[in-house]
PDB file of N, CA and C in Angstrom:
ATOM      1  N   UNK A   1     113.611 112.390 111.660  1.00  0.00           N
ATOM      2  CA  UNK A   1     113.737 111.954 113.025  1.00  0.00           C
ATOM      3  C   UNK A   1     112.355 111.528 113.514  1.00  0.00           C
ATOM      4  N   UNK A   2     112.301 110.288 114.006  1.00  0.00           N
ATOM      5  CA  UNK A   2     111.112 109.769 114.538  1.00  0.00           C
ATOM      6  C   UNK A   2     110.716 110.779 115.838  1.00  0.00           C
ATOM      7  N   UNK A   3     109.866 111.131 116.164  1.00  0.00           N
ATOM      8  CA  UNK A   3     109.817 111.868 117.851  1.00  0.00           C
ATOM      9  C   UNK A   3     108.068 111.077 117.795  1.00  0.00           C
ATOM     10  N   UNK A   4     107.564 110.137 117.871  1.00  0.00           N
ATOM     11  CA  UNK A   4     106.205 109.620 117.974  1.00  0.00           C
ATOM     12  C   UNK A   4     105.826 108.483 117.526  1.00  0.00           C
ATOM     13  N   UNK A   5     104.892 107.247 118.213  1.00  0.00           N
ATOM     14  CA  UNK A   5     104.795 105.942 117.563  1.00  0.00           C
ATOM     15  C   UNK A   5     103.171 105.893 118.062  1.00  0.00           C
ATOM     16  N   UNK A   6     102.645 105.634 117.232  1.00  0.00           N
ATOM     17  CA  UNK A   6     101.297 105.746 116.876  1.00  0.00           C
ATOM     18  C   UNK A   6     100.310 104.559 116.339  1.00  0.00           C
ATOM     19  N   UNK A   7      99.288 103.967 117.251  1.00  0.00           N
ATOM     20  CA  UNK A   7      98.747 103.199 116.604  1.00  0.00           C
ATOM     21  C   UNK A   7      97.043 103.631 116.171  1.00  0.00           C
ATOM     22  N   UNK A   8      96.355 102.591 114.664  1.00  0.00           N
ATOM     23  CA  UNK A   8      95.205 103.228 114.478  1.00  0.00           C
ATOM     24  C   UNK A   8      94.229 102.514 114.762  1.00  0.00           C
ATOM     25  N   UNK A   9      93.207 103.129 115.158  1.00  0.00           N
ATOM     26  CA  UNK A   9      91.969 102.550 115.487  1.00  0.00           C
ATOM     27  C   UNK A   9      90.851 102.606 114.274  1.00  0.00           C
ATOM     28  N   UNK A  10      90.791 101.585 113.792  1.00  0.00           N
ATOM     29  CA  UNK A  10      90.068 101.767 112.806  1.00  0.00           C
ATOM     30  C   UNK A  10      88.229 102.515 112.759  1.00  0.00           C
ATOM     31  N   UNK A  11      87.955 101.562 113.798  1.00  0.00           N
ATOM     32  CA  UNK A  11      86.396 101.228 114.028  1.00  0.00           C
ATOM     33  C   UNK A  11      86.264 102.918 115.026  1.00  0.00           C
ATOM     34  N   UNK A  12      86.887 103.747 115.595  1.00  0.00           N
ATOM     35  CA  UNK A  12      86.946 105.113 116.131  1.00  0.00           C
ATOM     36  C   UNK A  12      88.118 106.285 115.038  1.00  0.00           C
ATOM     37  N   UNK A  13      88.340 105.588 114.205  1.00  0.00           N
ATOM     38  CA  UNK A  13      89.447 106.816 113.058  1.00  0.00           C
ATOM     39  C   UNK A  13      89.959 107.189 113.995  1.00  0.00           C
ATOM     40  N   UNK A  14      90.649 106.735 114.707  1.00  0.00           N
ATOM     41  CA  UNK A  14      91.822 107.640 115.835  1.00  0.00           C
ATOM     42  C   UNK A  14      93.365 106.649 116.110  1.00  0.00           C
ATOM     43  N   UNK A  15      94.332 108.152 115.682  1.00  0.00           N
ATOM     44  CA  UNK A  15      95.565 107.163 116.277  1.00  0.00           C
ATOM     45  C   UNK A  15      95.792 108.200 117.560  1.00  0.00           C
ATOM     46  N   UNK A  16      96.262 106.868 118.152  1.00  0.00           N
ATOM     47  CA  UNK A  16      97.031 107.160 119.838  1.00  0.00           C
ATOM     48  C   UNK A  16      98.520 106.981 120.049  1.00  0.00           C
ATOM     49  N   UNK A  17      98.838 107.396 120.525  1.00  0.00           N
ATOM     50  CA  UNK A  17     100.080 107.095 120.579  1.00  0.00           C
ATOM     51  C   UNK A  17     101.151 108.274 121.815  1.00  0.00           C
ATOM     52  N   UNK A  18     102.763 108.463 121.570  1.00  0.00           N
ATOM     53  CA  UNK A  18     102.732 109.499 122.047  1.00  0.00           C
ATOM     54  C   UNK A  18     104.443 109.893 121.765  1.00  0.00           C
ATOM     55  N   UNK A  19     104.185 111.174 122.023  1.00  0.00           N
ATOM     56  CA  UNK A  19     105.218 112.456 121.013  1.00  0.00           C
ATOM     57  C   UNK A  19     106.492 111.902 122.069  1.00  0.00           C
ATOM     58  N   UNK A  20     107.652 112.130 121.940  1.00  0.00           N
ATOM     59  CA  UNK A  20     108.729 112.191 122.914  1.00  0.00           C
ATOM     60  C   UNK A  20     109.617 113.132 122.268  1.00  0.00           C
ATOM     61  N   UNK A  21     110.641 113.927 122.512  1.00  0.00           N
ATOM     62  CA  UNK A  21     111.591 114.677 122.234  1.00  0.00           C
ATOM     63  C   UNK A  21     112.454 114.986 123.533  1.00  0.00           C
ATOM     64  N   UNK A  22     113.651 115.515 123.366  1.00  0.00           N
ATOM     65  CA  UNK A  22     114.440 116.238 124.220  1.00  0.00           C
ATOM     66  C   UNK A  22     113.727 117.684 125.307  1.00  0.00           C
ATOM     67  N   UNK A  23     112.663 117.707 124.859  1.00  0.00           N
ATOM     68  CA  UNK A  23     111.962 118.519 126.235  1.00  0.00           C
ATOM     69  C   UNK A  23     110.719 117.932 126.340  1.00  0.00           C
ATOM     70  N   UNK A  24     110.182 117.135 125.450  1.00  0.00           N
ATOM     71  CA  UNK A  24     109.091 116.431 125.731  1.00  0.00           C
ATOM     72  C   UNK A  24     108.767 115.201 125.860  1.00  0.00           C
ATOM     73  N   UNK A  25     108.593 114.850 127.313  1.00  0.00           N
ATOM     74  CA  UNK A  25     108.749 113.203 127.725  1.00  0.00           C
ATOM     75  C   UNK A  25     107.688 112.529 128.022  1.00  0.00           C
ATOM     76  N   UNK A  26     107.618 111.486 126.587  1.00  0.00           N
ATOM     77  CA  UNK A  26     106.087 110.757 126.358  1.00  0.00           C
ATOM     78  C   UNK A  26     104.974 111.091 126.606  1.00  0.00           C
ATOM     79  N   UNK A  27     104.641 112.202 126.080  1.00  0.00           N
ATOM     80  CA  UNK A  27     103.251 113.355 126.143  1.00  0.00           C
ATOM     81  C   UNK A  27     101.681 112.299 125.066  1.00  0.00           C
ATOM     82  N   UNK A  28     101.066 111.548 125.658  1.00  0.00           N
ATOM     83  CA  UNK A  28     100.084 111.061 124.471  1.00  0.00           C
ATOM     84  C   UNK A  28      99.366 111.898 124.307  1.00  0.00           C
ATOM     85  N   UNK A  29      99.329 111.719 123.129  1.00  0.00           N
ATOM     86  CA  UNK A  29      98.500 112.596 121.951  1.00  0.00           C
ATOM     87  C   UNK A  29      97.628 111.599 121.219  1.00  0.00           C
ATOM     88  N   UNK A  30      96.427 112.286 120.837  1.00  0.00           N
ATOM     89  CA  UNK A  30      95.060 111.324 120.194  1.00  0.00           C
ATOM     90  C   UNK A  30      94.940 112.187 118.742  1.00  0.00           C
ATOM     91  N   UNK A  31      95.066 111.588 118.166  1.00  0.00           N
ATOM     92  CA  UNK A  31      94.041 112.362 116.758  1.00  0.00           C
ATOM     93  C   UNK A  31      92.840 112.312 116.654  1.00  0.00           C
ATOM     94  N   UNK A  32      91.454 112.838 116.945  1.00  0.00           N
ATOM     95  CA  UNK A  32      90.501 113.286 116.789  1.00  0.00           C
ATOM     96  C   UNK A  32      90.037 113.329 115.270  1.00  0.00           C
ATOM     97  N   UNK A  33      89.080 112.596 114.869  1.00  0.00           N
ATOM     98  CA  UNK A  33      88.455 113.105 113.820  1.00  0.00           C
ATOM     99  C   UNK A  33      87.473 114.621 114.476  1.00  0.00           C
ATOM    100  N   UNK A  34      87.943 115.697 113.389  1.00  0.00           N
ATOM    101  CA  UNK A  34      86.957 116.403 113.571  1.00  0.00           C
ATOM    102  C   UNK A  34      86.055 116.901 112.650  1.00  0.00           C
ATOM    103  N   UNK A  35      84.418 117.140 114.045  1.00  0.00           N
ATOM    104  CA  UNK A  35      83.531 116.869 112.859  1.00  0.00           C
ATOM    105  C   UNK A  35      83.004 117.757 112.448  1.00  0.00           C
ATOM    106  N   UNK A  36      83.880 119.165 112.209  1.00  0.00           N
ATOM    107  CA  UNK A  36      83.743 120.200 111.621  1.00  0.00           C
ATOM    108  C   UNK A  36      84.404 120.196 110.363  1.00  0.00           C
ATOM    109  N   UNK A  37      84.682 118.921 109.896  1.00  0.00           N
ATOM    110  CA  UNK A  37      85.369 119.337 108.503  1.00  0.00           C
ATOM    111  C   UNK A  37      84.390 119.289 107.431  1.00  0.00           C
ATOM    112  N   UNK A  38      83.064 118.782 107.694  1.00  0.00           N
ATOM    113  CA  UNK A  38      82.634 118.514 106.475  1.00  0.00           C
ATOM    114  C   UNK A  38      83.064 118.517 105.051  1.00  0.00           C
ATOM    115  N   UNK A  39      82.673 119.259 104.161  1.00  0.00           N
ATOM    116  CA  UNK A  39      83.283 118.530 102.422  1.00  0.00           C
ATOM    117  C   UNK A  39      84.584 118.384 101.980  1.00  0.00           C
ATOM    118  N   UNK A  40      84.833 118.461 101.245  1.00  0.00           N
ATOM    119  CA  UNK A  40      86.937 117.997 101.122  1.00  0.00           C
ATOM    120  C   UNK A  40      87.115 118.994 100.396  1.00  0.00           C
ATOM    121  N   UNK A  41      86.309 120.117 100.229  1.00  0.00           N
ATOM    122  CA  UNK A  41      86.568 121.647  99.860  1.00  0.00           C
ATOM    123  C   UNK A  41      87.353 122.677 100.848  1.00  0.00           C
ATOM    124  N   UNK A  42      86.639 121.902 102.601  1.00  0.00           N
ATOM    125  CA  UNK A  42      86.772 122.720 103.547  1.00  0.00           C
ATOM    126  C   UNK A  42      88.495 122.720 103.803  1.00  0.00           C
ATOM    127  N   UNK A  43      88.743 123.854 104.306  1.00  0.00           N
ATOM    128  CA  UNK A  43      90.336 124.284 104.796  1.00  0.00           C
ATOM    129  C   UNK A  43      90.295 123.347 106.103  1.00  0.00           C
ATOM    130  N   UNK A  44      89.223 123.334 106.642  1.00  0.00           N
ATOM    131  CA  UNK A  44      89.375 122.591 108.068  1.00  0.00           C
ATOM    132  C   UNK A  44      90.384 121.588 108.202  1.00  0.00           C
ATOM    133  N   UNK A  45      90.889 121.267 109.331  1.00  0.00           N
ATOM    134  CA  UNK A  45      91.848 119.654 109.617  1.00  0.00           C
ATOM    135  C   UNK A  45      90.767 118.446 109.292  1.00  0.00           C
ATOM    136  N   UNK A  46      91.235 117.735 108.877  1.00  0.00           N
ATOM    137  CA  UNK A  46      90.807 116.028 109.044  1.00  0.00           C
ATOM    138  C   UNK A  46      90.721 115.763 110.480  1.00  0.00           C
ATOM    139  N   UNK A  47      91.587 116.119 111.443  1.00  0.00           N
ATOM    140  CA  UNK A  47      92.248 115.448 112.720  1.00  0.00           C
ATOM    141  C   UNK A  47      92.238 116.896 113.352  1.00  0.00           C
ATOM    142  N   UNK A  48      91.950 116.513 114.808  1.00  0.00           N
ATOM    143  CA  UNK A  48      91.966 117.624 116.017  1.00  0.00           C
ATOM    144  C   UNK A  48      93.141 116.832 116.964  1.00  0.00           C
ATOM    145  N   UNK A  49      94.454 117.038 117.578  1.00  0.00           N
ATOM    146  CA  UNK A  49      95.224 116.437 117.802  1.00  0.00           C
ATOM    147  C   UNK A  49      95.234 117.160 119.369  1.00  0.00           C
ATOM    148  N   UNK A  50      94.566 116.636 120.040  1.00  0.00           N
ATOM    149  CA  UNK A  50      94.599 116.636 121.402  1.00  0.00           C
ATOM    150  C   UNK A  50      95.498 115.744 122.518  1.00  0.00           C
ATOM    151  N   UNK A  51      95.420 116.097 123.747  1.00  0.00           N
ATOM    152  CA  UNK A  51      96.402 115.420 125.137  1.00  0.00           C
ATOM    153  C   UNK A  51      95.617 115.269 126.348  1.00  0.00           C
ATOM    154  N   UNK A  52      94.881 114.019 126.780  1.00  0.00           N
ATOM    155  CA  UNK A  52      94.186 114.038 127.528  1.00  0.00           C
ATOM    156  C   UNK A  52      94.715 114.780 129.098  1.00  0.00           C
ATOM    157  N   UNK A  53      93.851 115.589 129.589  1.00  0.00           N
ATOM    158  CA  UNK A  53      94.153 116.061 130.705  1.00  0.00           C
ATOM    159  C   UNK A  53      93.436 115.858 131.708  1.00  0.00           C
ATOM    160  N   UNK A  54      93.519 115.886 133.682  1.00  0.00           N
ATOM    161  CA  UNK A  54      92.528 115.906 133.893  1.00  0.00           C
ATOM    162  C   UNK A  54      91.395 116.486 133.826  1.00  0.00           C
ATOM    163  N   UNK A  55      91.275 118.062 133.788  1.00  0.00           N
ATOM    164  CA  UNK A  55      90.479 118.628 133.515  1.00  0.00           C
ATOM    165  C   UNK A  55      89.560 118.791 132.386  1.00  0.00           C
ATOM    166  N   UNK A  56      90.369 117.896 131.316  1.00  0.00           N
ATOM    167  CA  UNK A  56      89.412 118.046 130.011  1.00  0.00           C
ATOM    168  C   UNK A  56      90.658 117.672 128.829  1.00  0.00           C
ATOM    169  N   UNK A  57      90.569 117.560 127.823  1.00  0.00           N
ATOM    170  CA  UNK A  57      91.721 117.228 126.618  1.00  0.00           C
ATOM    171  C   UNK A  57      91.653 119.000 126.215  1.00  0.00           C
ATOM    172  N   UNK A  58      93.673 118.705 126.312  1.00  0.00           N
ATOM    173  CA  UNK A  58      94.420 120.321 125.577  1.00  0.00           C
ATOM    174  C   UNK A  58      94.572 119.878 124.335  1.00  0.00           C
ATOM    175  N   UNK A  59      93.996 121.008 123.463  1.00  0.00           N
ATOM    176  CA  UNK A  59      94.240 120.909 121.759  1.00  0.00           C
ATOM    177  C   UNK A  59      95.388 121.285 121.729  1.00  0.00           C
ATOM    178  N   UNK A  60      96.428 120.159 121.051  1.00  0.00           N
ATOM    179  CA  UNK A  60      98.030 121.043 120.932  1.00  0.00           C
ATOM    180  C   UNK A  60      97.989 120.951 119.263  1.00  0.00           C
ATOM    181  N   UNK A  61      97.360 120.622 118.197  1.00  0.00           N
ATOM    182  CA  UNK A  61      97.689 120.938 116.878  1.00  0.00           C
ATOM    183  C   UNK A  61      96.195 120.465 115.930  1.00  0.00           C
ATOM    184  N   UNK A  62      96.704 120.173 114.908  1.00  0.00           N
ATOM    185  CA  UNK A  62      95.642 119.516 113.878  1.00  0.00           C
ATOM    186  C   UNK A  62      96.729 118.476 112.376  1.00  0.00           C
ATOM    187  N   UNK A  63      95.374 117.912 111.897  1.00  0.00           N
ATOM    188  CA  UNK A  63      96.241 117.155 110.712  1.00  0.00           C
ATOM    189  C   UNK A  63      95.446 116.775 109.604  1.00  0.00           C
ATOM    190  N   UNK A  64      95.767 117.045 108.546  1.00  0.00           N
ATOM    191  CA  UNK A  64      95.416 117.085 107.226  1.00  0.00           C
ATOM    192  C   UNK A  64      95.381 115.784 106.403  1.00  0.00           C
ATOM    193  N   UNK A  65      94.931 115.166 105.904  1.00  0.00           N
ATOM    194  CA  UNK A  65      95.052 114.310 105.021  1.00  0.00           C
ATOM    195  C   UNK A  65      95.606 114.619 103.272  1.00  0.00           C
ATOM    196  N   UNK A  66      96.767 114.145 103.333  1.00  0.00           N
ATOM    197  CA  UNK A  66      97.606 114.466 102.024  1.00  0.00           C
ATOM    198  C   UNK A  66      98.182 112.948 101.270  1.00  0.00           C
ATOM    199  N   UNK A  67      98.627 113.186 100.175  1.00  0.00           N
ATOM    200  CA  UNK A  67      99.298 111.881  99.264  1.00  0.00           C
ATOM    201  C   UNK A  67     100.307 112.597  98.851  1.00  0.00           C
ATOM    202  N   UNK A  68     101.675 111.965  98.727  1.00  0.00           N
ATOM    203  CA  UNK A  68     103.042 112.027  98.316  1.00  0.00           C
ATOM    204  C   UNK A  68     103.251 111.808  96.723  1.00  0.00           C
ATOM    205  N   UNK A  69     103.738 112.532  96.250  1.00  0.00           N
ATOM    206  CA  UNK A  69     104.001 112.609  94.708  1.00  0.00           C
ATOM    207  C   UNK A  69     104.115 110.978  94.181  1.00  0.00           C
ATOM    208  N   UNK A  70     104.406 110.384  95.071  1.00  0.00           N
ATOM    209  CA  UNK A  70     104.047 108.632  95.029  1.00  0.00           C
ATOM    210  C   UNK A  70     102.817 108.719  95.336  1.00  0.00           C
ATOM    211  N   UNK A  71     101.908 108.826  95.515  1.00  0.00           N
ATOM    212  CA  UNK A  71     100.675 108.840  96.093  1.00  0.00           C
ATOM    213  C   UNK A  71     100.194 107.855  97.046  1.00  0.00           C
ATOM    214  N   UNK A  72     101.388 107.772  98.160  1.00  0.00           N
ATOM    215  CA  UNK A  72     101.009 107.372  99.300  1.00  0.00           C
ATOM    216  C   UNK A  72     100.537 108.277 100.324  1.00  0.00           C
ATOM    217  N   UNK A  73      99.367 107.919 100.896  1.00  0.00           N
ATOM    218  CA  UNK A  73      98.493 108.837 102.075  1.00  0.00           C
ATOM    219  C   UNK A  73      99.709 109.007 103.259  1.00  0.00           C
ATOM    220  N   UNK A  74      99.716 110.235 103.793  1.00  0.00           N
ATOM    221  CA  UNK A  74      99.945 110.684 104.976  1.00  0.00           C
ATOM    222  C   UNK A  74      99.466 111.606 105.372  1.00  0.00           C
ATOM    223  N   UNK A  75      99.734 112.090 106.821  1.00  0.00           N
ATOM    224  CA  UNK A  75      98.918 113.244 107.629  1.00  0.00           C
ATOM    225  C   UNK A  75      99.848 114.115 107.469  1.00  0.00           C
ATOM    226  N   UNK A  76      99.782 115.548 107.283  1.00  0.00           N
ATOM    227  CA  UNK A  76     100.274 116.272 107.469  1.00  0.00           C
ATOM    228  C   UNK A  76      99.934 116.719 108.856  1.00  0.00           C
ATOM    229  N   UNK A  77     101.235 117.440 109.628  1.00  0.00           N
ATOM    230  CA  UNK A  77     100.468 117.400 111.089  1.00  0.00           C
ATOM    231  C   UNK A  77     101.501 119.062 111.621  1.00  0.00           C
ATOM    232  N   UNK A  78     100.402 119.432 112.340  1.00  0.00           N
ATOM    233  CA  UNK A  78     101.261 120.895 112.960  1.00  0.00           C
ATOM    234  C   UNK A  78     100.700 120.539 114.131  1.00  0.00           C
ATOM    235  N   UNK A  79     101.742 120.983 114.946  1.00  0.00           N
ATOM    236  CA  UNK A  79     101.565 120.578 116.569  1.00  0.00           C
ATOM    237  C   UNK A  79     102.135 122.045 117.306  1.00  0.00           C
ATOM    238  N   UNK A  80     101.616 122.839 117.864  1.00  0.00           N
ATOM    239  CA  UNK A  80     101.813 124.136 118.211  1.00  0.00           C
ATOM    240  C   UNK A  80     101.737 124.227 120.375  1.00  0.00           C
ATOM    241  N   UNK A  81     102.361 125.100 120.162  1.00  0.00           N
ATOM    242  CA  UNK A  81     102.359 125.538 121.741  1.00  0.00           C
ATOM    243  C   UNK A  81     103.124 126.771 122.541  1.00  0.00           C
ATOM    244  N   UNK A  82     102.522 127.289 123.177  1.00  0.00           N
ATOM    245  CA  UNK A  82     102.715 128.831 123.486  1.00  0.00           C
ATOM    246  C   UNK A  82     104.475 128.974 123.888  1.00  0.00           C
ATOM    247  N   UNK A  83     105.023 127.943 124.140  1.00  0.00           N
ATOM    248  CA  UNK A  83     106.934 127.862 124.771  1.00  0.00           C
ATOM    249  C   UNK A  83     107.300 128.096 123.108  1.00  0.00           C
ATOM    250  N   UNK A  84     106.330 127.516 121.985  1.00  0.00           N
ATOM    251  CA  UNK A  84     107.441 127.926 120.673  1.00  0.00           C
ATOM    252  C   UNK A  84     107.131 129.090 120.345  1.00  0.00           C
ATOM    253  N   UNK A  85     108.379 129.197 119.787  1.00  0.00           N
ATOM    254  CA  UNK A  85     108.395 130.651 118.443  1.00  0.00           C
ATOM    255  C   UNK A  85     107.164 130.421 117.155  1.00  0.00           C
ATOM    256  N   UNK A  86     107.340 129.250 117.040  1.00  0.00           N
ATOM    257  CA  UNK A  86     106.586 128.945 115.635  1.00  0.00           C
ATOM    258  C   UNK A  86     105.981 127.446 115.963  1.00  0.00           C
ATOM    259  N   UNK A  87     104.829 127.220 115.169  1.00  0.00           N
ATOM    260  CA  UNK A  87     104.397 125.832 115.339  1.00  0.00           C
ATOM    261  C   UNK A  87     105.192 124.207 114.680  1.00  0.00           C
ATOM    262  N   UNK A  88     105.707 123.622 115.101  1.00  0.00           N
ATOM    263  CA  UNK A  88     106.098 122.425 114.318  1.00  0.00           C
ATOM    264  C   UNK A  88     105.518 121.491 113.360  1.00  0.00           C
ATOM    265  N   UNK A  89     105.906 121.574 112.330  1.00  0.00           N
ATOM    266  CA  UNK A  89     105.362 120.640 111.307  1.00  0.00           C
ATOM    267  C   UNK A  89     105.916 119.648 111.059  1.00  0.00           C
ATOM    268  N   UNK A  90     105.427 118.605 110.991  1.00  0.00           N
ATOM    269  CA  UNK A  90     105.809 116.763 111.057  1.00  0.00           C
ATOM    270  C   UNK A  90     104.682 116.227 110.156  1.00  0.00           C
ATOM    271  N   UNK A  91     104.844 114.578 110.218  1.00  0.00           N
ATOM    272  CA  UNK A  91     103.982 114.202 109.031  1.00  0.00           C
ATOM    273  C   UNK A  91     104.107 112.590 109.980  1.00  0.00           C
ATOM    274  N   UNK A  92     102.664 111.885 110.001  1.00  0.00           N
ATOM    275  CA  UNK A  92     102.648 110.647 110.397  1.00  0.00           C
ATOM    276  C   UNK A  92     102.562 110.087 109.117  1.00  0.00           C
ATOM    277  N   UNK A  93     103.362 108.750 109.263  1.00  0.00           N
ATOM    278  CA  UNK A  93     103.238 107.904 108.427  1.00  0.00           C
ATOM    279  C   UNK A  93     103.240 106.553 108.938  1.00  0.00           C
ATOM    280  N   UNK A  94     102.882 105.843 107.195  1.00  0.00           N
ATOM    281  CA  UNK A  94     103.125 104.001 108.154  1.00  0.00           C
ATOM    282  C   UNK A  94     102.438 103.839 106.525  1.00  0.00           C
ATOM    283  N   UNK A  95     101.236 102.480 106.809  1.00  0.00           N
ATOM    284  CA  UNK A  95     101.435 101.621 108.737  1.00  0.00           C
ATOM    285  C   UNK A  95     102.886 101.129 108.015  1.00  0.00           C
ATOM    286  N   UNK A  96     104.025 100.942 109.353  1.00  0.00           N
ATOM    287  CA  UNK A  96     104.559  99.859 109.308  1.00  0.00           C
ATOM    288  C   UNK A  96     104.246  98.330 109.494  1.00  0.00           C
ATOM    289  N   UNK A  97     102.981  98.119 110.161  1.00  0.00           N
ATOM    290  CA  UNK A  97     102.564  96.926 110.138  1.00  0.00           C
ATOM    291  C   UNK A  97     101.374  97.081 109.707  1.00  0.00           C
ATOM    292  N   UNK A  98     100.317  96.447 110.260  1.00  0.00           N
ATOM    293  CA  UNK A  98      99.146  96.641 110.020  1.00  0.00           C
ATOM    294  C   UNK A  98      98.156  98.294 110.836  1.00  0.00           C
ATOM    295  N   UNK A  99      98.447  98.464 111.842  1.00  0.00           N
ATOM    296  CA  UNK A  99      97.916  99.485 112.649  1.00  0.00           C
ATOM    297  C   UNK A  99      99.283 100.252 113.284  1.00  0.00           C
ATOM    298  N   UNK A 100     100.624 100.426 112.970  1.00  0.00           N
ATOM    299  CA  UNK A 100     102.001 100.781 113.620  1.00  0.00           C
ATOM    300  C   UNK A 100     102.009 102.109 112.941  1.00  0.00           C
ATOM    301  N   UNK A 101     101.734 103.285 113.509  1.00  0.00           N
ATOM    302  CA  UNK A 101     102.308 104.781 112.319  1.00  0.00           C
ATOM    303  C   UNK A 101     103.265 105.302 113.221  1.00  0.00           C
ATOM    304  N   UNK A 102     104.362 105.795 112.336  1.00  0.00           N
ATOM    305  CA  UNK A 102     105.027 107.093 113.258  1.00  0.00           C
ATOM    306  C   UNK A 102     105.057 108.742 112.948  1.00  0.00           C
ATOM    307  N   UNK A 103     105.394 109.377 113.715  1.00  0.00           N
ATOM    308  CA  UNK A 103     105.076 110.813 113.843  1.00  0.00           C
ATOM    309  C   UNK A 103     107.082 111.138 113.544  1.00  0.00           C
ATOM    310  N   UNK A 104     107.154 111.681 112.126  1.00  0.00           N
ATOM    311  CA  UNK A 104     108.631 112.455 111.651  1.00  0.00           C
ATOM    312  C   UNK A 104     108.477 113.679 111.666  1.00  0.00           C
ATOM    313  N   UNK A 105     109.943 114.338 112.172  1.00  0.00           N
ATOM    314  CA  UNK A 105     110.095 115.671 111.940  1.00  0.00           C
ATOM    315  C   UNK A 105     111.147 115.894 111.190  1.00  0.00           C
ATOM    316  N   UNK A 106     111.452 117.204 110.854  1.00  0.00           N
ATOM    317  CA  UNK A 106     112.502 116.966 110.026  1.00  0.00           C
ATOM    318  C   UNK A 106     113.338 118.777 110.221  1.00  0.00           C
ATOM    319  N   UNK A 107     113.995 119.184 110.274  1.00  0.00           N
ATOM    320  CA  UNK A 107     114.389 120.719 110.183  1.00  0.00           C
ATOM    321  C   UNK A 107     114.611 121.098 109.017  1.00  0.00           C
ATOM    322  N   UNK A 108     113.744 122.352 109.089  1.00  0.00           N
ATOM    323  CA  UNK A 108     113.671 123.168 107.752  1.00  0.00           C
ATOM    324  C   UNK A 108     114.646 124.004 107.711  1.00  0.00           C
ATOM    325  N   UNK A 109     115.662 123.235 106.438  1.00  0.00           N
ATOM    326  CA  UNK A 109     117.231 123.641 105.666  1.00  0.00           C
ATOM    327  C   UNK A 109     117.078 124.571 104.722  1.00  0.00           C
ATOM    328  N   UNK A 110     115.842 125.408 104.292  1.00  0.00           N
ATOM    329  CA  UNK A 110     116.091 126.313 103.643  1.00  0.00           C
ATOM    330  C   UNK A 110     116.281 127.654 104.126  1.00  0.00           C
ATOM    331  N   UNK A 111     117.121 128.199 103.219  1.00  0.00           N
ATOM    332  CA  UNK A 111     117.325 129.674 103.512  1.00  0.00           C
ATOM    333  C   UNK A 111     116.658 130.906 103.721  1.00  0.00           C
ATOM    334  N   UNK A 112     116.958 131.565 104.680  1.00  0.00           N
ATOM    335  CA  UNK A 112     115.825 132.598 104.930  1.00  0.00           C
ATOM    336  C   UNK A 112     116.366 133.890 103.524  1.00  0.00           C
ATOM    337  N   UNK A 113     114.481 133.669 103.169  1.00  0.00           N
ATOM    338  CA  UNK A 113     114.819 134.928 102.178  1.00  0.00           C
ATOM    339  C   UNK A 113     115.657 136.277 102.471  1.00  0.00           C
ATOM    340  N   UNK A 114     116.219 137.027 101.922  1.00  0.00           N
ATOM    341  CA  UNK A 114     116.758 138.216 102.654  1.00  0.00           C
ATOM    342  C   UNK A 114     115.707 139.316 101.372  1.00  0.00           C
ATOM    343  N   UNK A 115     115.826 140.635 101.894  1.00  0.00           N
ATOM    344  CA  UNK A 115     114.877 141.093 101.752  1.00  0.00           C
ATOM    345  C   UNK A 115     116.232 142.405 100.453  1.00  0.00           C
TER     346      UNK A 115
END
């Protein structure tokens, strides 16, 4: 399920764009390079995924840079916030055009272990 349409900025590494869902209505969100990741050893995010506010930009997640067993690049992306139980995980992809990405979610169909 698409819930986000995203474009990239090359010359600033940032996509903009913005999230929509059934409780969330067109919220933009920026991906942030952040520049605490240094080496590609670090656990850190690639991306600081912020929401401009007036008071200042709210951090609502982060995003990873990953390749698909095809080894096409995408972001892995967790987008978190104190109303969930758990944080949401989605994945931007594209481009569909030249600079066009979108933000998919998908519900996780596996079974809860039983103990």
């Amino acid at each position: 399920m698409i819930i986000g349409n995203f474009t990239y900025d090359t010359a600033r590494d940032t996509y903009t764009g913005e999230l929509s869902t059934l409780t969330v209505a067109a919220r933009t969100l920026v991906f942030q390079p952040n520049e605490a990741k240094g080496d590609k050893a670090s656990k850190q995010p690639h991306y600081r995924i912020v929401s401009p506010a007036t008071g200042g930009d709210v951090e609502l997640g982060a995003a990873w840079k990953k390749h698909s067993d095809e080894g096409r690049e995408y972001l892995s992306v967790t987008l978190a916030d104190p109303a969930l139980t758990q944080p949401v995980n989605c994945a931007m992809l594209g481009p569909n055009d030249s600079k066009s990405f979108i933000l998919v979610w998908s519900r996780d169909n596996r079974k809860a272990k039983t103990a």
